[in-house]
Protein backbone atom coordinates (compact mmCIF):
# COMPACT_ATOMS: atom_id res chain seq x y z
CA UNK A 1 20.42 1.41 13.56
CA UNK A 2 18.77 4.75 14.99
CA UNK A 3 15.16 4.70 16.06
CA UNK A 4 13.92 6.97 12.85
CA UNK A 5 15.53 4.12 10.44
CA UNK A 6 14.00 1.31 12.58
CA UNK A 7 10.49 3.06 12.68
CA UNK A 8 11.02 3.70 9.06
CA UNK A 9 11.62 -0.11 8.36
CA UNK A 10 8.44 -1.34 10.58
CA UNK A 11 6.46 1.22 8.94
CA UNK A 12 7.72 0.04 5.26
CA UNK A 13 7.21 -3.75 6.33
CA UNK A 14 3.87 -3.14 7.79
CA UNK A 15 2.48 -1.25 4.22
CA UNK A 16 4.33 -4.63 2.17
CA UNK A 17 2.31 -6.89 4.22
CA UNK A 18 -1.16 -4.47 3.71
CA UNK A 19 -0.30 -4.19 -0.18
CA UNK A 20 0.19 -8.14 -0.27
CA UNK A 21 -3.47 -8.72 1.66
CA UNK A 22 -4.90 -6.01 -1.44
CA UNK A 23 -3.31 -7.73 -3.96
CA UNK A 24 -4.78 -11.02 -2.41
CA UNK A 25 -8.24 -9.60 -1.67
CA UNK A 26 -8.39 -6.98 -4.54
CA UNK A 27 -12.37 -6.76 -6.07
CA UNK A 28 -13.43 -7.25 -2.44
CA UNK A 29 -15.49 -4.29 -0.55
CA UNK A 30 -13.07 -1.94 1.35
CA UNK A 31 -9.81 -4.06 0.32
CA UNK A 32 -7.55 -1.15 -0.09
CA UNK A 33 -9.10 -0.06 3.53
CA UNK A 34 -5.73 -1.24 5.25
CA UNK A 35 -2.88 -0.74 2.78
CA UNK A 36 -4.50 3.05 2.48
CA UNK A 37 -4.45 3.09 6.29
CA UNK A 38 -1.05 2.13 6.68
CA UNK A 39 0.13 4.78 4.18
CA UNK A 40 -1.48 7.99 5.52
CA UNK A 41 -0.61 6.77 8.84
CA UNK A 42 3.39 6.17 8.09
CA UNK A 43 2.97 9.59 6.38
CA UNK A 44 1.06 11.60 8.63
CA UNK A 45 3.84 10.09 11.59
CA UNK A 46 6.51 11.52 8.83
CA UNK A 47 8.29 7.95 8.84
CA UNK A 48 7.92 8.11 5.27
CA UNK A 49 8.28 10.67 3.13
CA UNK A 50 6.10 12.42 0.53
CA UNK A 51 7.92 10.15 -2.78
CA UNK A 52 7.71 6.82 -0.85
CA UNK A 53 3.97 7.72 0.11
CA UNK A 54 3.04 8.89 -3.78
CA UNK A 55 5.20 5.43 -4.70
CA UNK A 56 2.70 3.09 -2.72
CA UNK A 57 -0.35 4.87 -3.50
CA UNK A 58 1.10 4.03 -6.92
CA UNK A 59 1.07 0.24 -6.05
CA UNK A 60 -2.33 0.11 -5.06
CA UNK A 61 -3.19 1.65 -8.21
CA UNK A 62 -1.29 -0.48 -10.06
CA UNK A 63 -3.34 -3.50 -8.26
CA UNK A 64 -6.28 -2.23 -8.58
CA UNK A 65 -5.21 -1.83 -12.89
CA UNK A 66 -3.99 -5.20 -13.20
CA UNK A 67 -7.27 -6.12 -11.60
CA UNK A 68 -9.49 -4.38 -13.63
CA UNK A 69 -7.42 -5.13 -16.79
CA UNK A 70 -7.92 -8.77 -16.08
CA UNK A 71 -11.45 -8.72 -15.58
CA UNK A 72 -12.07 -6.84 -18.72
CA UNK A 73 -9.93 -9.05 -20.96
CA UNK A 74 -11.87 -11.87 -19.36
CA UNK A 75 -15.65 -10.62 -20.17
């Protein structure tokens, strides 16, 4: 394995782990904080690429839908 597909793989394990603690934590203050964090990061260090970055900024939104979706069904 070369050292860009390694770095690529911690960086991709480290923003699963940061979208698991948001889905965990989601309607807390600053809970995207970290998963955010971890994306711009991976991105600005280019060991992910534009489509993988615009595909997890696509799973916190999706958390923070499924959130908000079940809050209003519940009210």
């Amino acid at each position: 394995m070369s050292l860009q597909q390694r770095d690529h793989d911690t960086a991709v394990g480290w923003i699963n782990v940061e979208l698991e603690e948001l889905a965990r934590t989601v309607g807390k203050q600053n809970a995207s904080a970290a998963a955010t964090s971890a994306i711009t990061l991976a991105f600005m260090l280019r060991v992910i690429d534009e489509s993988e970055q615009r595909a997890f900024r696509a799973r916190v939104d999706d958390i923070y839908a499924s959130y908000n979706e079940s809050h209003s069904t519940a009210a």
